[in-house]
Every structure is written in structure tokens, then in C-alpha cells.
C-alpha atoms as a PDB file:
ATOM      1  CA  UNK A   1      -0.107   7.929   9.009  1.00  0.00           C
ATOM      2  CA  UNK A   2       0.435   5.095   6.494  1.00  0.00           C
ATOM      3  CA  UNK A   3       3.921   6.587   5.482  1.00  0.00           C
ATOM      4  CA  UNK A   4       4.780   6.898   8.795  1.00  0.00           C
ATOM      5  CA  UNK A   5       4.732   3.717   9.689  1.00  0.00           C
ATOM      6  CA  UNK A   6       6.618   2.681   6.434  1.00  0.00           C
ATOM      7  CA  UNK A   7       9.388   4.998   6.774  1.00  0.00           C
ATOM      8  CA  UNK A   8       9.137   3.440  10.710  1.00  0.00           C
ATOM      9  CA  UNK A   9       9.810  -0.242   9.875  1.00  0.00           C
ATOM     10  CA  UNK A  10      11.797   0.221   6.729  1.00  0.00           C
ATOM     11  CA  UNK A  11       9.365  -1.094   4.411  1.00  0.00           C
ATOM     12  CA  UNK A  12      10.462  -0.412   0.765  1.00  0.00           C
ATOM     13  CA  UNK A  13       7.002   1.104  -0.617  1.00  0.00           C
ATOM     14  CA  UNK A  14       5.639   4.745  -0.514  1.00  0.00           C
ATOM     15  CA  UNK A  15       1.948   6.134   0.074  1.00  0.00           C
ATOM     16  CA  UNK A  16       0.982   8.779  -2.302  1.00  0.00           C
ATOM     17  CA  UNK A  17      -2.310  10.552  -2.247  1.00  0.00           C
ATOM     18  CA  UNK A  18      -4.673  13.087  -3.280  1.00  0.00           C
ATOM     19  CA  UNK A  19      -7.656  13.764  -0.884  1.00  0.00           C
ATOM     20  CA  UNK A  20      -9.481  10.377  -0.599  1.00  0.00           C
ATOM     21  CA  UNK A  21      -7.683   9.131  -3.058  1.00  0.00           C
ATOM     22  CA  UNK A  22      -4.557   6.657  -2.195  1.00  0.00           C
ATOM     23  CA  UNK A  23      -2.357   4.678  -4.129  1.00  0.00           C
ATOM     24  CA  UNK A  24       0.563   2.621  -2.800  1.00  0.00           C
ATOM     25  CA  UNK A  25       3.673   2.637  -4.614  1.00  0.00           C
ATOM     26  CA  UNK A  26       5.496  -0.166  -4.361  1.00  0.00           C
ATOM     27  CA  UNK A  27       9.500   0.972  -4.596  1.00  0.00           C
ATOM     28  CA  UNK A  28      11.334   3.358  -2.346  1.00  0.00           C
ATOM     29  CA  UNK A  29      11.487   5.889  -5.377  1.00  0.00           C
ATOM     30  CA  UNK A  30       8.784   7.405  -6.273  1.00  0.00           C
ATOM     31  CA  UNK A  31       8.385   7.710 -10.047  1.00  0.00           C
ATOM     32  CA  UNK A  32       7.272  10.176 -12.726  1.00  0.00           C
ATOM     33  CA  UNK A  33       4.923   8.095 -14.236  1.00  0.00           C
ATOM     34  CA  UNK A  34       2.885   4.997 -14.879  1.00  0.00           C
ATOM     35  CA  UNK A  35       5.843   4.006 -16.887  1.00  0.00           C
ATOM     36  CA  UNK A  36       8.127   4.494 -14.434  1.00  0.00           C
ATOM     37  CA  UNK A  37       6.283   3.073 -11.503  1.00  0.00           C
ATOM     38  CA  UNK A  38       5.929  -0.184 -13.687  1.00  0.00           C
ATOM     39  CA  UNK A  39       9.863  -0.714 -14.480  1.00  0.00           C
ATOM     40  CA  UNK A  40       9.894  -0.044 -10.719  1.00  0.00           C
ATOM     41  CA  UNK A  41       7.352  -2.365  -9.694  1.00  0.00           C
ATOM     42  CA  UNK A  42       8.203  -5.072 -12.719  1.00  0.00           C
ATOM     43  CA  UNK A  43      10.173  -7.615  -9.976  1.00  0.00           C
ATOM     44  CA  UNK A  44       7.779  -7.392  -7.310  1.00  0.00           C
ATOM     45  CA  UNK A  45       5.111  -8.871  -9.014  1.00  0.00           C
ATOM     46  CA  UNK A  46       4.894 -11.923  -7.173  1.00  0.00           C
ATOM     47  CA  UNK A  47       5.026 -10.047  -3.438  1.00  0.00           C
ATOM     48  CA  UNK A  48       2.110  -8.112  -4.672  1.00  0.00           C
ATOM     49  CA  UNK A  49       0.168 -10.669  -4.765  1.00  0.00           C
ATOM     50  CA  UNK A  50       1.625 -11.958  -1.447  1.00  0.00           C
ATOM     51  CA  UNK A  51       0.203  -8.884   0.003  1.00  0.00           C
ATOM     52  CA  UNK A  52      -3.009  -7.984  -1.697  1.00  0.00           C
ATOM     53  CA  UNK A  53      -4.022 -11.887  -0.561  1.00  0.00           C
ATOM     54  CA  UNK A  54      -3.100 -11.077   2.747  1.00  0.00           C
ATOM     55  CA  UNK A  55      -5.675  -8.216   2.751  1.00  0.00           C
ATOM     56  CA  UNK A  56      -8.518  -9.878   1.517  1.00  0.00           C
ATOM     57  CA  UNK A  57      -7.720 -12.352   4.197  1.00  0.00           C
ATOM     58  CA  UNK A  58      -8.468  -9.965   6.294  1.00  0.00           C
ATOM     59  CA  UNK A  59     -11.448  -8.505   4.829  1.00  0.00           C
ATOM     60  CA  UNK A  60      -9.328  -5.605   3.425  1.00  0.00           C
ATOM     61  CA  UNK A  61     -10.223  -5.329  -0.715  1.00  0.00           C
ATOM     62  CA  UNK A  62      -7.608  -3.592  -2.409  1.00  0.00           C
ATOM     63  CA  UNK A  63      -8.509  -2.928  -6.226  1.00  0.00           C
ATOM     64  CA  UNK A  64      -6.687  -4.223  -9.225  1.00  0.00           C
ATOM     65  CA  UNK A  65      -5.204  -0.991 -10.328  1.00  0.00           C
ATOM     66  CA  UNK A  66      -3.939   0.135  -6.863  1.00  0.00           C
ATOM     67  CA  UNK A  67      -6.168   2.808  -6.036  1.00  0.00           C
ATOM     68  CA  UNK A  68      -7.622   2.914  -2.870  1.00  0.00           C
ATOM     69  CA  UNK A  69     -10.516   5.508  -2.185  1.00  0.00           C
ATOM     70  CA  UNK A  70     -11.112   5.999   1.865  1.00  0.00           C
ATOM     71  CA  UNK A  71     -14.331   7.722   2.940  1.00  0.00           C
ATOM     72  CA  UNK A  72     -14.604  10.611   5.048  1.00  0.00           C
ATOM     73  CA  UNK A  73     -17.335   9.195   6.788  1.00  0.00           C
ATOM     74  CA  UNK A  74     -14.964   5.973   7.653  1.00  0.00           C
ATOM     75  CA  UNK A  75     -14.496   6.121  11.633  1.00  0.00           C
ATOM     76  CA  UNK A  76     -10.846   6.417  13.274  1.00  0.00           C
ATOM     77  CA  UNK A  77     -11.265   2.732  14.532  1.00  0.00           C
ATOM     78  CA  UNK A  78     -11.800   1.432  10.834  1.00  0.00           C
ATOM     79  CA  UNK A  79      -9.377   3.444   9.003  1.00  0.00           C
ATOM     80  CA  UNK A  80      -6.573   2.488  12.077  1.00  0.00           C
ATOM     81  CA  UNK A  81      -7.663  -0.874  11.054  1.00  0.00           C
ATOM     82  CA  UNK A  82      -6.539  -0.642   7.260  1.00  0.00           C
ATOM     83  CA  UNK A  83      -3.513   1.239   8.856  1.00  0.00           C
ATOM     84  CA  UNK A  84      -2.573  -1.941  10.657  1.00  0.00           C
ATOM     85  CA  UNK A  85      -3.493  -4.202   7.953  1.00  0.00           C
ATOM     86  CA  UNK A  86      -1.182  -2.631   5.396  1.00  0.00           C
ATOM     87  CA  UNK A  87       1.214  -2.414   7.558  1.00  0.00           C
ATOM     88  CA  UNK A  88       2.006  -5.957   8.867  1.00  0.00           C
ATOM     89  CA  UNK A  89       1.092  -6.924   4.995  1.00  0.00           C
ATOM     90  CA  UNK A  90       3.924  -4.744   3.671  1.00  0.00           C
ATOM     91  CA  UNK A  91       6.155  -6.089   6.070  1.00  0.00           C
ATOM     92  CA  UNK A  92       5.574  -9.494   5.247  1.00  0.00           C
ATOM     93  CA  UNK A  93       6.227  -8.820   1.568  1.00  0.00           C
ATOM     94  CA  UNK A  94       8.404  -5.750   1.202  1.00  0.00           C
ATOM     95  CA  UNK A  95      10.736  -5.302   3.930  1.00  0.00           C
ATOM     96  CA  UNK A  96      14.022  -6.665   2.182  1.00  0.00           C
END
């Protein structure tokens, strides 16, 4: 589990999702709104980009708007994959 791992290491971001659908959050808090989630995502601009590069380095896309959609049909090995990806991304970015 994604969160798991972030709670783990002490990485300040948050996984929220809904079925398939998964959206990283990129504060410890988790906001209210898209309003919200910008004011707390407003300074860490620039360590966004740090990490979304870092994925696509590593042949992980990760959308403009921050919504990830994962595939039932995806096998363990792939989706542990991602898991790993994210992880060592997020630490490289947002573990303050």
C-alpha cells in the first residue's frame, strides 16, 4: 500500500482514492477541496516537477492533473513496480 509506505518513510504527501481511481496529494493535510489542495500544494511546485520527471524517467506517466487510473487487469509485479517508483520519487522530493 502506497500510503503505507508514505506514512513508513515520513514522506509529506497522502494517497487518496476511489476504486481505480488515485490521486496523490501532495501535503500531509488532506484538504476539502481543489481550492484547498492548491494553497496546500502552491510551494511545492517546483518538487512536483522534480518528481513527475523522475517517473517518466522511469517509464512511469503520471498525468497533468494528478489522477492516476490503475487497471484491474495490471499484474502484482507491475503495480509493485509503480509502488516502488513513487516511492523513492517522493522521497527524493518530499521528505523534508
Amino acid at each position: 500500500n502506497l500510503n503505507n509506505q508514505i506514512l513508513k518513510n515520513k514522506i509529506k504527501a497522502r494517497v487518496t482514492n476511489f476504486h481505480s481511481i488515485v490521486r496523490i496529494i501532495f501535503s500531509e493535510k488532506l484538504p476539502k477541496d481543489r481550492v484547498q489542495r492548491d494553497f496546500f500544494e502552491r510551494k511545492k511546485n517546483n518538487n512536483r516537477i522534480k518528481f513527475i520527471e523522475f517517473l517518466k524517467k522511469n517509464r512511469i506517466i503520471f498525468p497533468t492533473n494528478g489522477i492516476m487510473f490503475i487497471s484491474y487487469a495490471m499484474e502484482k509485479k507491475h503495480l509493485k513496480f509503480i509502488i516502488q517508483k513513487i516511492t523513492i520519487a517522493l522521497k527524493k522530493n518530499f521528505n523534508f
